[in-house]
N, C-alpha and C. Protein backbone atom coordinates (compact mmCIF):
# COMPACT_ATOMS: atom_id res chain seq x y z
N UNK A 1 128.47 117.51 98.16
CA UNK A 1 129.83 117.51 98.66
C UNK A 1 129.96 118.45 99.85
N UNK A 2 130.95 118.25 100.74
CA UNK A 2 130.81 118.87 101.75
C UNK A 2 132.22 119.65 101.73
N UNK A 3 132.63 120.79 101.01
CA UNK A 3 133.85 121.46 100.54
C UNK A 3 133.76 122.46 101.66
N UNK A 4 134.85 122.98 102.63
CA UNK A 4 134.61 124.18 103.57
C UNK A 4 133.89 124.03 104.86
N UNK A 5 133.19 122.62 104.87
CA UNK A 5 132.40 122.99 106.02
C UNK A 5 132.83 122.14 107.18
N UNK A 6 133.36 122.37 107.94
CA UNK A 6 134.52 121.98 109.43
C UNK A 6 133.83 121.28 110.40
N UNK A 7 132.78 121.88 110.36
CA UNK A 7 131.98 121.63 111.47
C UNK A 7 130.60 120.42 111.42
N UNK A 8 131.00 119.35 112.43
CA UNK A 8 130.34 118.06 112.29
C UNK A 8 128.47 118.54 113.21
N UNK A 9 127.67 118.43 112.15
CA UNK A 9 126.42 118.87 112.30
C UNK A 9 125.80 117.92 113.43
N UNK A 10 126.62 116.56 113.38
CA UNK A 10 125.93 115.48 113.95
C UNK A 10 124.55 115.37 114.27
N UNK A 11 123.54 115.41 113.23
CA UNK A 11 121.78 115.09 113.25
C UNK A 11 121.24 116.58 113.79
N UNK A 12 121.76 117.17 114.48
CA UNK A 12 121.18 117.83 115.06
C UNK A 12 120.68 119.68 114.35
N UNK A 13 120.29 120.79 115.05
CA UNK A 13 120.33 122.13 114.92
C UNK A 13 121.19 122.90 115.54
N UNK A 14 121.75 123.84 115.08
CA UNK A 14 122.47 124.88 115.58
C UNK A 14 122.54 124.68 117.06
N UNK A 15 121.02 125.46 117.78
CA UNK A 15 120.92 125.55 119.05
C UNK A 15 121.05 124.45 119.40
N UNK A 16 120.51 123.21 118.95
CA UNK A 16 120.95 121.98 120.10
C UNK A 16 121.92 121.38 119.97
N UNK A 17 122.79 121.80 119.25
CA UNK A 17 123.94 121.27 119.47
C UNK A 17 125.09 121.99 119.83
N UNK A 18 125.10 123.24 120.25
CA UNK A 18 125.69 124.32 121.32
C UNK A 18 125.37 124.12 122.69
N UNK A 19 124.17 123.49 122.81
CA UNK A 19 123.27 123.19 124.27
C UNK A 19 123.94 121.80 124.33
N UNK A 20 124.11 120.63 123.45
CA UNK A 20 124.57 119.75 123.93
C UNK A 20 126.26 119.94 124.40
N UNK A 21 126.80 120.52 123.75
CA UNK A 21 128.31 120.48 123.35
C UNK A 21 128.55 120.92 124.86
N UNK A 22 127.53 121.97 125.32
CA UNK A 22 128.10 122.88 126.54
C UNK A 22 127.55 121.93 127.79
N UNK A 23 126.64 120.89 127.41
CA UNK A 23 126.35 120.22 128.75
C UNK A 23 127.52 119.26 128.60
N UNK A 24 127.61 118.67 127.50
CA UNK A 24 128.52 117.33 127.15
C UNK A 24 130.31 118.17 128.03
N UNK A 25 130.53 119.66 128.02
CA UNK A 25 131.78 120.08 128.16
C UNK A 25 131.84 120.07 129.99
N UNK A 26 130.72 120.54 130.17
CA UNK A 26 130.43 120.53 131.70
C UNK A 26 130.44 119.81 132.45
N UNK A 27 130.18 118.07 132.09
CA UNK A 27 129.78 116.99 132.45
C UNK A 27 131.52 116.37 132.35
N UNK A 28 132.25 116.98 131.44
CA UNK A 28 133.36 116.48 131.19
C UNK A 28 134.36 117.08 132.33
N UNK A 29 134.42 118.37 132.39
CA UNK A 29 135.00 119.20 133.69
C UNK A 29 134.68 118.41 135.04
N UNK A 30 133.25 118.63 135.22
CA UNK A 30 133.03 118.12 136.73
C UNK A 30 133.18 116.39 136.93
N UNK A 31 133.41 115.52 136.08
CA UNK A 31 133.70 114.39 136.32
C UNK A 31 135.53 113.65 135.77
N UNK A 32 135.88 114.47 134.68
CA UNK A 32 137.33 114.42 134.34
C UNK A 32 137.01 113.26 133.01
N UNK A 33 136.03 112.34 132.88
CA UNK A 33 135.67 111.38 131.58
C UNK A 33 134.70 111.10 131.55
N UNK A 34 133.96 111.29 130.19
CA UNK A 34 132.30 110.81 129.65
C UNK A 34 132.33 109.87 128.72
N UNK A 35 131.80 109.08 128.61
CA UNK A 35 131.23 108.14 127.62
C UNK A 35 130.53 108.53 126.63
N UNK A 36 131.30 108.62 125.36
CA UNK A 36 130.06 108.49 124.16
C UNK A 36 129.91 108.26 122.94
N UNK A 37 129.50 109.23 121.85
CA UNK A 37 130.06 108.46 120.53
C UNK A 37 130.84 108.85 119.75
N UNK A 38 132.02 108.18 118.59
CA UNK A 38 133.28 108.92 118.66
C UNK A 38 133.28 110.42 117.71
N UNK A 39 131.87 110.33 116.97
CA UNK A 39 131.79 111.69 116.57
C UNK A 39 132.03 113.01 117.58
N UNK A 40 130.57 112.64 118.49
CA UNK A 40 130.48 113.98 119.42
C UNK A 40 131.54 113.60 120.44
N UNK A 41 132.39 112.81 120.66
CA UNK A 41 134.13 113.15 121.28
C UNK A 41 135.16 113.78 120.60
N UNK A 42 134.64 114.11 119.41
CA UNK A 42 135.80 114.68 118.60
C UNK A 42 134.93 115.97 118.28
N UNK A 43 133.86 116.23 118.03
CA UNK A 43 133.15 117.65 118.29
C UNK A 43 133.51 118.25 119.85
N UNK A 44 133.22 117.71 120.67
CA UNK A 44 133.38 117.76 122.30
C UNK A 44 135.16 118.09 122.27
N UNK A 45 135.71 117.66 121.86
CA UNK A 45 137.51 117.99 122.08
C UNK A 45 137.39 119.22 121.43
N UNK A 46 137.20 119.60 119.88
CA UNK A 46 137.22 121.45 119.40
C UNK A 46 136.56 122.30 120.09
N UNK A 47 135.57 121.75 120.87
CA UNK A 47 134.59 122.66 121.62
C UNK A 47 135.49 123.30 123.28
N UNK A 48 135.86 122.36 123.49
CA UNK A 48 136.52 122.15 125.21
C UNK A 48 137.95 122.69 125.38
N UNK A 49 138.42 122.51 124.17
CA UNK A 49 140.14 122.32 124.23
C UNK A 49 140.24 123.99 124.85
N UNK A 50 139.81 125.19 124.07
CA UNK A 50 139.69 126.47 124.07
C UNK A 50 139.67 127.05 124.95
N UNK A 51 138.22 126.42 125.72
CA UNK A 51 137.91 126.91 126.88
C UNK A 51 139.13 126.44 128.13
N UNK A 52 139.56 125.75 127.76
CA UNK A 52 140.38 125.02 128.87
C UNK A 52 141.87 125.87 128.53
N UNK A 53 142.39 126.17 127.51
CA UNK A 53 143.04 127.42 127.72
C UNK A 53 142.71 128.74 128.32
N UNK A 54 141.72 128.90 127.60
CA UNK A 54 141.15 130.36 128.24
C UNK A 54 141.06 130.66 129.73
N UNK A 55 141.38 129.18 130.32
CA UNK A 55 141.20 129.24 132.06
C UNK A 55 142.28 129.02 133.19
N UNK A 56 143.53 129.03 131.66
CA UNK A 56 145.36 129.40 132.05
C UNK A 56 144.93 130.52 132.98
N UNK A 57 144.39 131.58 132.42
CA UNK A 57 144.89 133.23 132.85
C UNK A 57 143.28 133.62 133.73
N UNK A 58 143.59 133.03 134.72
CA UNK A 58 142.13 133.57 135.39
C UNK A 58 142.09 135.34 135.32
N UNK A 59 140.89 135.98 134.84
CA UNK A 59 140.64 136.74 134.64
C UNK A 59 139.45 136.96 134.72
N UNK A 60 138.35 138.53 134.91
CA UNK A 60 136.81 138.59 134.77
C UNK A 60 136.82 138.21 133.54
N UNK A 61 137.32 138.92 131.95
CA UNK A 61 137.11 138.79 130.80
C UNK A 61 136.91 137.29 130.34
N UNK A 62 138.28 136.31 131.01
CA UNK A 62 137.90 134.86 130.46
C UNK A 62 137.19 134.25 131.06
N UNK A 63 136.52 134.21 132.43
CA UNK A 63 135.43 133.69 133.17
C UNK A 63 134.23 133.93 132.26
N UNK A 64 133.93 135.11 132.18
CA UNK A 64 132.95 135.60 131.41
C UNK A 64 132.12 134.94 129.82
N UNK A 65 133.65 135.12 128.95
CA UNK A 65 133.97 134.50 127.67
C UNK A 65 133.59 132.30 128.00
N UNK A 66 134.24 132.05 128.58
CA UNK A 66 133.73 130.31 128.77
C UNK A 66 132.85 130.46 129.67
N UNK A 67 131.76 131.50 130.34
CA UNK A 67 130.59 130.78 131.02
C UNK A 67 129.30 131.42 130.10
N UNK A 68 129.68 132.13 128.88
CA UNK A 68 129.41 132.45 127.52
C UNK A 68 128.90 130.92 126.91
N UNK A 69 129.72 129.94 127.03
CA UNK A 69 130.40 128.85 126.42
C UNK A 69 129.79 127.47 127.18
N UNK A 70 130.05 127.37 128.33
CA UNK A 70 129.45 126.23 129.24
C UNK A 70 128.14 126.58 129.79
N UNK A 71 127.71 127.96 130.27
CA UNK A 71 126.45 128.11 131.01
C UNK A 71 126.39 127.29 132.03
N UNK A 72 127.18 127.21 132.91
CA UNK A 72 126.82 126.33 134.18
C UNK A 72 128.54 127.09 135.11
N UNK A 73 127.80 128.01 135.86
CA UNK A 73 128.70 128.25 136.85
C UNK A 73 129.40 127.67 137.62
N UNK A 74 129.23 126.47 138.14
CA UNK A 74 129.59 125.41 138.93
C UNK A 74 131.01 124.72 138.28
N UNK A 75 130.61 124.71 136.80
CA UNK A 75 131.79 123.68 135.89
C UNK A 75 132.96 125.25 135.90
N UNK A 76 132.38 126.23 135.52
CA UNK A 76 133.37 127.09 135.10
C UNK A 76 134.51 127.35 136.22
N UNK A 77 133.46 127.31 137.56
CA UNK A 77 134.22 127.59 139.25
C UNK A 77 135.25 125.99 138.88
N UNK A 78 134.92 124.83 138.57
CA UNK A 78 135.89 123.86 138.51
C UNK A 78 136.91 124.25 137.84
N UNK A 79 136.65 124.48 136.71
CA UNK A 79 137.80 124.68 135.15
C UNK A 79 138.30 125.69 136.16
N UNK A 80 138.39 126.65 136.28
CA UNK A 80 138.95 128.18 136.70
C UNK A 80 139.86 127.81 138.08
N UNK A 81 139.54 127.13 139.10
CA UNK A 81 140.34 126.32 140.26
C UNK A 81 141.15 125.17 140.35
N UNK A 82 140.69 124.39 139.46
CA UNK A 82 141.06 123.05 139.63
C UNK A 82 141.86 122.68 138.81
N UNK A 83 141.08 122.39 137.17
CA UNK A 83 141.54 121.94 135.78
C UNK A 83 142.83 122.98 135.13
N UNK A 84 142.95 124.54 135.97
CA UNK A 84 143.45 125.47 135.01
C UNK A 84 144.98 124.88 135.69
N UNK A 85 145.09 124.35 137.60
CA UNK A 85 146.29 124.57 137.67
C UNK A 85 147.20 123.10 137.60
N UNK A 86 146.13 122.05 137.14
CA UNK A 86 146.64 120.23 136.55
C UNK A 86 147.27 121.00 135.00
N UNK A 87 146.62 121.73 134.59
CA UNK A 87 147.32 122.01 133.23
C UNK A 87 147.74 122.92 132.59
N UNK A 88 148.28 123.84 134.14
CA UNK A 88 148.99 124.74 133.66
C UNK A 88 150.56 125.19 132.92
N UNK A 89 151.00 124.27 132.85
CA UNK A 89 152.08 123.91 132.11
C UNK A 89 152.26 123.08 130.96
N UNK A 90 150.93 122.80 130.12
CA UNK A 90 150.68 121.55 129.32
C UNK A 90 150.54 122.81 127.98
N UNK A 91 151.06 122.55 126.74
CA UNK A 91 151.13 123.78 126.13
C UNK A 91 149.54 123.32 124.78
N UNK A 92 149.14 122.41 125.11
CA UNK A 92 147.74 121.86 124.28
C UNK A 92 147.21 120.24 124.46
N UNK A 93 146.48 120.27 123.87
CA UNK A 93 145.94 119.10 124.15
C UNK A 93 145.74 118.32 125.11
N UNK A 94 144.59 119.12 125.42
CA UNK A 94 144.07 118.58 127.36
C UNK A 94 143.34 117.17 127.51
N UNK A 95 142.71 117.16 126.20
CA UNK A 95 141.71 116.01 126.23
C UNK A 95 142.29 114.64 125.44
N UNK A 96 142.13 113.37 125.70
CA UNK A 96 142.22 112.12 125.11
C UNK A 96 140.99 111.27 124.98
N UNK A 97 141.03 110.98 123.42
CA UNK A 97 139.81 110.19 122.91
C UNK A 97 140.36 108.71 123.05
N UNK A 98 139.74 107.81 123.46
CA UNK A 98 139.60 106.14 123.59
C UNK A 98 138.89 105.45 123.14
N UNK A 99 139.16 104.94 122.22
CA UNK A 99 137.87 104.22 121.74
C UNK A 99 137.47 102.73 121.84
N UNK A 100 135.89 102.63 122.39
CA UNK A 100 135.92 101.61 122.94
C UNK A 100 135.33 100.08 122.32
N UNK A 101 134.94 100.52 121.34
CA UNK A 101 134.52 99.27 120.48
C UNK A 101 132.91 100.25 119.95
N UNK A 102 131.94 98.78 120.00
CA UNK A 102 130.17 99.38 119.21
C UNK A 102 129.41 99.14 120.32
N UNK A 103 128.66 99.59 120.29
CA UNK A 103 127.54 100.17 121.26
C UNK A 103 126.59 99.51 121.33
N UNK A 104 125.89 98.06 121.55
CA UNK A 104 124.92 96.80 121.54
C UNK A 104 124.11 97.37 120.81
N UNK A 105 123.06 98.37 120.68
CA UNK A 105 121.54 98.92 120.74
C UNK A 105 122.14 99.00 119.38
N UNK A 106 122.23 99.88 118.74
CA UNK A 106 122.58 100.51 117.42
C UNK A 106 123.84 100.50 116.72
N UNK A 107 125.00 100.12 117.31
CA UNK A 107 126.35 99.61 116.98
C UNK A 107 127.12 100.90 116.55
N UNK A 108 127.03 101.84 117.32
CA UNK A 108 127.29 103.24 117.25
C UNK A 108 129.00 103.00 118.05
N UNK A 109 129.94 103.63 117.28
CA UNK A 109 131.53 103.52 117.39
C UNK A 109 131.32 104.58 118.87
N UNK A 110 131.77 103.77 120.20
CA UNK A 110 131.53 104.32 121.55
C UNK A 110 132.75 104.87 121.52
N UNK A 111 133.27 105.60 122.55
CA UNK A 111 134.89 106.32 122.56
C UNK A 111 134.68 107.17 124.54
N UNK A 112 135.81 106.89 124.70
CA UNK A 112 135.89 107.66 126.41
C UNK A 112 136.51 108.85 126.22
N UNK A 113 136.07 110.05 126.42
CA UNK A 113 136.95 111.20 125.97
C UNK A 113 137.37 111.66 128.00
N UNK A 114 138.72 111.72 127.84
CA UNK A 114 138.84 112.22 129.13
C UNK A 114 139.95 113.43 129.30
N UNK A 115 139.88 114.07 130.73
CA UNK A 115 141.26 114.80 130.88
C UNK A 115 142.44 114.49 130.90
N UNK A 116 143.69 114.57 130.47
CA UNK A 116 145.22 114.15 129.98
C UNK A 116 145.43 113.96 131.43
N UNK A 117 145.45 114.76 132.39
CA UNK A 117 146.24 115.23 133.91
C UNK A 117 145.43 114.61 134.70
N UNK A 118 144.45 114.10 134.68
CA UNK A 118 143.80 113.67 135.58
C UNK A 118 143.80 111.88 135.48
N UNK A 119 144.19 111.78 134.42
CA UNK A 119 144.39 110.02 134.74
C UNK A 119 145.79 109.65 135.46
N UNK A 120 145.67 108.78 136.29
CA UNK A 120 146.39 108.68 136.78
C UNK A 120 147.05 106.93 136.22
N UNK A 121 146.52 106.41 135.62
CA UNK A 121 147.29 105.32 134.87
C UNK A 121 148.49 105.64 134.03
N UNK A 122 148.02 106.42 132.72
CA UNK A 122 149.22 106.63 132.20
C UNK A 122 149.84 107.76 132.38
N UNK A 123 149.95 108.90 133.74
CA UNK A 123 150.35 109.43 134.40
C UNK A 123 152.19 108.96 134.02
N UNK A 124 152.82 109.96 133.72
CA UNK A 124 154.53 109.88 133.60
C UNK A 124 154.70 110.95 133.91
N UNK A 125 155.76 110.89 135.68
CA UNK A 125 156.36 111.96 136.17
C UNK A 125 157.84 111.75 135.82
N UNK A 126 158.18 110.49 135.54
CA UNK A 126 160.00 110.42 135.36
C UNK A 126 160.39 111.49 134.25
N UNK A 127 161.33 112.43 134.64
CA UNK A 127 161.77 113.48 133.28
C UNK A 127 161.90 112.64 132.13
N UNK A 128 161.77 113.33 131.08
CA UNK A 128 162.52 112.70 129.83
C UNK A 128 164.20 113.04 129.67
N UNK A 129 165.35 111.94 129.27
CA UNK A 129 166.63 112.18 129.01
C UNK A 129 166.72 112.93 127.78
N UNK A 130 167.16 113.43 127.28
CA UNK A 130 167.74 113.96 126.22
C UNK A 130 168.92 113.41 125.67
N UNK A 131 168.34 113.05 124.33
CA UNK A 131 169.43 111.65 123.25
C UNK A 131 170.23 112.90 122.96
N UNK A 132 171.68 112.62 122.85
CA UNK A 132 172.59 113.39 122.36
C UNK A 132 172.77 112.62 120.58
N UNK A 133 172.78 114.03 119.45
CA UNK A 133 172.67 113.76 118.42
C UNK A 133 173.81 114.27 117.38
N UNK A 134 175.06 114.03 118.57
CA UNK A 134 176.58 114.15 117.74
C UNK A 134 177.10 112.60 116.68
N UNK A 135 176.97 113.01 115.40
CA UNK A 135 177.86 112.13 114.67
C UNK A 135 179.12 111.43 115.27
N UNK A 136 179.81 112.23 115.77
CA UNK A 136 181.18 111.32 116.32
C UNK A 136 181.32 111.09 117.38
N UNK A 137 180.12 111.12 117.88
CA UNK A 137 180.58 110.77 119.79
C UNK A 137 180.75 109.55 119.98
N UNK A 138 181.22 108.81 120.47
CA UNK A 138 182.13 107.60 121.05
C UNK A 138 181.16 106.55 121.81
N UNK A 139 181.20 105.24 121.80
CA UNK A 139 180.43 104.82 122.70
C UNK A 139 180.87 104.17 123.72
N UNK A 140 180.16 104.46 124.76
CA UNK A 140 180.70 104.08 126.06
C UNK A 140 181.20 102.37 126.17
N UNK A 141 182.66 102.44 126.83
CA UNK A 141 183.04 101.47 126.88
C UNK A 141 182.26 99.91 127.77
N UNK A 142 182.70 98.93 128.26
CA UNK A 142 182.59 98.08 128.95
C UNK A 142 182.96 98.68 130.61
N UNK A 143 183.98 99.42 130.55
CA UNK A 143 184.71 99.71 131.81
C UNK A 143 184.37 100.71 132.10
N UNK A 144 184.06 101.88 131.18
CA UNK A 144 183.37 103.11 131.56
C UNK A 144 182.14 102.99 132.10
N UNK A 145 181.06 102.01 131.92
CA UNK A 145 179.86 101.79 132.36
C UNK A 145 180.05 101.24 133.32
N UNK A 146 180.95 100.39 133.77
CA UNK A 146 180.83 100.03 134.88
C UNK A 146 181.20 101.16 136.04
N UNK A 147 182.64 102.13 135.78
CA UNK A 147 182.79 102.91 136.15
C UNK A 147 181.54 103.40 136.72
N UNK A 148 180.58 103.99 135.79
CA UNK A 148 179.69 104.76 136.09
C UNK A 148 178.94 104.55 137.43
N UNK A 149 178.71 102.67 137.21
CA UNK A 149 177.92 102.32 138.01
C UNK A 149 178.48 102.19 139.25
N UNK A 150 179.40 102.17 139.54
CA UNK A 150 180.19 102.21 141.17
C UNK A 150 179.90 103.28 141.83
N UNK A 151 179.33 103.75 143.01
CA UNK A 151 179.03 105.07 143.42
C UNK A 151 180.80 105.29 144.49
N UNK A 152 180.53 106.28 144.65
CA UNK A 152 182.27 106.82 145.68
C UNK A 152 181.39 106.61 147.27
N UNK A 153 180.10 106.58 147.17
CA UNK A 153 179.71 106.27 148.43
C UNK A 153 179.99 105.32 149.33
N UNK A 154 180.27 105.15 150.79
CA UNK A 154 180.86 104.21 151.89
C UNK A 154 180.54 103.02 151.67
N UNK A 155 178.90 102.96 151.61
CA UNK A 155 178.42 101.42 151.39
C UNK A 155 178.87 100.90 150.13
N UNK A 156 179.20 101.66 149.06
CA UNK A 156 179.33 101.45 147.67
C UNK A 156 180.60 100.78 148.17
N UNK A 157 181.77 101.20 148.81
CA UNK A 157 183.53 100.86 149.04
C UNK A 157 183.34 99.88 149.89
N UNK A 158 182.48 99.68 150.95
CA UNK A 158 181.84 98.37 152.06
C UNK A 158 181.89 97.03 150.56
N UNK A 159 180.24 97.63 149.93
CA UNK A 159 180.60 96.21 149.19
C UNK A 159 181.29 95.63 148.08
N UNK A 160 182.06 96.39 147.90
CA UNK A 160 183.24 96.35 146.55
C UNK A 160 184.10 95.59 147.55
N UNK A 161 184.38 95.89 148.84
CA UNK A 161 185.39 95.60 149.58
C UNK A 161 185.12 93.70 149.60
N UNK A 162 184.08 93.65 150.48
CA UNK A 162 183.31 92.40 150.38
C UNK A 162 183.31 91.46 149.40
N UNK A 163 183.32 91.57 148.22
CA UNK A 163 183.07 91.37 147.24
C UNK A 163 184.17 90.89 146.66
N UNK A 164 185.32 91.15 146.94
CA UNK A 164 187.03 91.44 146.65
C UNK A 164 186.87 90.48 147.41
N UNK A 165 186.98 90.18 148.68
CA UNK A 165 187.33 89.47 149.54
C UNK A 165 186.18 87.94 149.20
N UNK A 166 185.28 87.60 149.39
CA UNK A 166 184.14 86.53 148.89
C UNK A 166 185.40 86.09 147.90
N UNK A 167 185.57 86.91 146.76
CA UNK A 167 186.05 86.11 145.49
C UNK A 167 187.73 85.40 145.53
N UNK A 168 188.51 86.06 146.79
CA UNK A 168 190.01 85.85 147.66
C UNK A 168 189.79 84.43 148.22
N UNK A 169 188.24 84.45 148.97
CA UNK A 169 188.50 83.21 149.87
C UNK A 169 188.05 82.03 149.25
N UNK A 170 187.29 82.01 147.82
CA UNK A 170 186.80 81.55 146.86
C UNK A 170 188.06 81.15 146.30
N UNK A 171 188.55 81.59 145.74
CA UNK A 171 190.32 81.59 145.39
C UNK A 171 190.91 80.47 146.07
N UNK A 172 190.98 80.65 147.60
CA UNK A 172 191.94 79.82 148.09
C UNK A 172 191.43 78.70 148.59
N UNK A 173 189.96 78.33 148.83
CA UNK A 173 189.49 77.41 149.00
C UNK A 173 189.55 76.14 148.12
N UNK A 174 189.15 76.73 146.34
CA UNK A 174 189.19 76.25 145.53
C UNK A 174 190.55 75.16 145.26
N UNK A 175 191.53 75.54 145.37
CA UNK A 175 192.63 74.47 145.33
C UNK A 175 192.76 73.31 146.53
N UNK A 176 192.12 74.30 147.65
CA UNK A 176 191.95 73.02 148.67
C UNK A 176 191.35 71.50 148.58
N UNK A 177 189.90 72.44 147.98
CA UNK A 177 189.15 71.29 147.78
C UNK A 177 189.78 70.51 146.40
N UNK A 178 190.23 71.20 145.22
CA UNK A 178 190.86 70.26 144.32
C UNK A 178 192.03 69.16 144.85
N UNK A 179 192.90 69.36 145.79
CA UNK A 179 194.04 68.53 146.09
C UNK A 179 193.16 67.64 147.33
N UNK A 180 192.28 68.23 147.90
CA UNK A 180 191.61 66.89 148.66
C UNK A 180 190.76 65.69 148.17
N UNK A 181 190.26 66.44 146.47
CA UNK A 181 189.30 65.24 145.69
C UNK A 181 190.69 64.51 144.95
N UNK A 182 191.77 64.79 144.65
CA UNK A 182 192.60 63.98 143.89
C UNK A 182 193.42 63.25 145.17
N UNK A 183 193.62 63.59 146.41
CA UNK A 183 193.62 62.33 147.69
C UNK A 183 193.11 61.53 148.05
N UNK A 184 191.72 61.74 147.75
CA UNK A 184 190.68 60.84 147.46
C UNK A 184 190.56 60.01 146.36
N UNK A 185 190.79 60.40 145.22
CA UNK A 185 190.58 59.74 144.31
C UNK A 185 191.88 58.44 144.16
N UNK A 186 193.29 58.98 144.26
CA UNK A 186 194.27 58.38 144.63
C UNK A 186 194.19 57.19 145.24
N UNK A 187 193.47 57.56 146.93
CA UNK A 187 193.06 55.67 147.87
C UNK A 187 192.72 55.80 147.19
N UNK A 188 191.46 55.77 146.53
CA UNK A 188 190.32 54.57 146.26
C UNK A 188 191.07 53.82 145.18
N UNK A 189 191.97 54.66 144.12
CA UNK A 189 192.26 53.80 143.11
C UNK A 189 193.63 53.08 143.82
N UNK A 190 194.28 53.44 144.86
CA UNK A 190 195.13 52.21 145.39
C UNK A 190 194.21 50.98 146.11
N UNK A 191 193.27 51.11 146.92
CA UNK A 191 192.24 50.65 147.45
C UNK A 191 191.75 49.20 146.30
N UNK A 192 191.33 50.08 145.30
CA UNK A 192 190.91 49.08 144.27
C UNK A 192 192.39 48.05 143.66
N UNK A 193 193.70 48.45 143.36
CA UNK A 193 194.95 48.07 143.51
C UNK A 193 194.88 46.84 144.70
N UNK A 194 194.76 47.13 145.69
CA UNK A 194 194.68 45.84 146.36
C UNK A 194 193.71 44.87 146.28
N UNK A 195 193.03 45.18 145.89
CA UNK A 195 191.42 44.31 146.16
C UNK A 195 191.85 43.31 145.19
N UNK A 196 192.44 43.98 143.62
CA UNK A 196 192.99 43.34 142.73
C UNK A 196 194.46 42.31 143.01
């Protein structure tokens, strides 16, 4: 039974799998998404998430502490410039696992682990509204929404104006053409009156 123990061994030893975790974290920094399998993407997210806080507060102490951690100066100069200020306002969870189906060779569960801030697909800059969560508040009428939607702006009073007017000359046309189809209709049925 495996009671207490957190940590996914995945086949490997201690050392090589600190050596992988820190190349697999490095490879993840300097490119923003890796391909692999959905174990070591979910070992790779506890391993990364940390360090990628630790590189909020540039400092000697936390440079130090994650190149402790990655061993590759190059990724840490990224994380510490780049990655710290895409997510410096993100209060956790930097990384997203994807999973992509089985793997032909061995049918090993594949998964895309990437950076949150750096995709730019599901990228959402529109704020979020805030639902108001009063029991008795009222709901907006028919006329109030429309209200809303009328701006006080010039062009807004231009085509309201327009608009008023289209539906005036619409108005008065309309009876025209009705008393000219029943003048019409009138000959023809005297028309037919004679023929008879």
């Amino acid at each position: 039974m495996r009671h207490g123990k957190k940590v996914a061994h995945l086949g490997r030893t201690n050392t090589h799998r600190k050596a992988m975790l820190a190349n697999m974290a490095s490879s993840l920094i300097e490119h923003k998404r890796i391909n692999t399998t959905v174990a070591k993407a979910k070992a790779l997210k506890q391993f990364v998430e940390p360090l990628i806080t630790r590189s909020k507060e540039d400092s000697t102490h936390n440079r130090r502490v994650v190149f402790r951690s990655l061993r590759n100066k190059y990724a840490v100069t990224e994380l510490f410039r780049i990655v710290s200020d895409k997510v410096g306002d993100r209060p956790g969870g930097y990384t997203r696992i994807i999973k992509l189906g089985n793997r032909l060779g061995d049918n090993a569960d594949m998964a895309l682990i990437e950076l949150v801030d750096f995709n730019e697909v599901y990228k959402n800059d529109k704020p979020k509204k805030k639902k108001s969560r009063r029991r008795g508040a009222k709901k907006a009428t028919h006329t109030e929404v429309e209200e809303e939607l009328i701006d006080d702006s010039p062009v807004a009073e231009e085509a309201a104006t327009e608009t008023a007017a289209t539906e005036a000359t619409a108005a008065d046309v309309a009876p025209k053409n009705e008393a000219a189809t029943e003048e019409a209709d009138e000959a023809s049925t005297s028309e037919d009156e004679n023929k008879a």
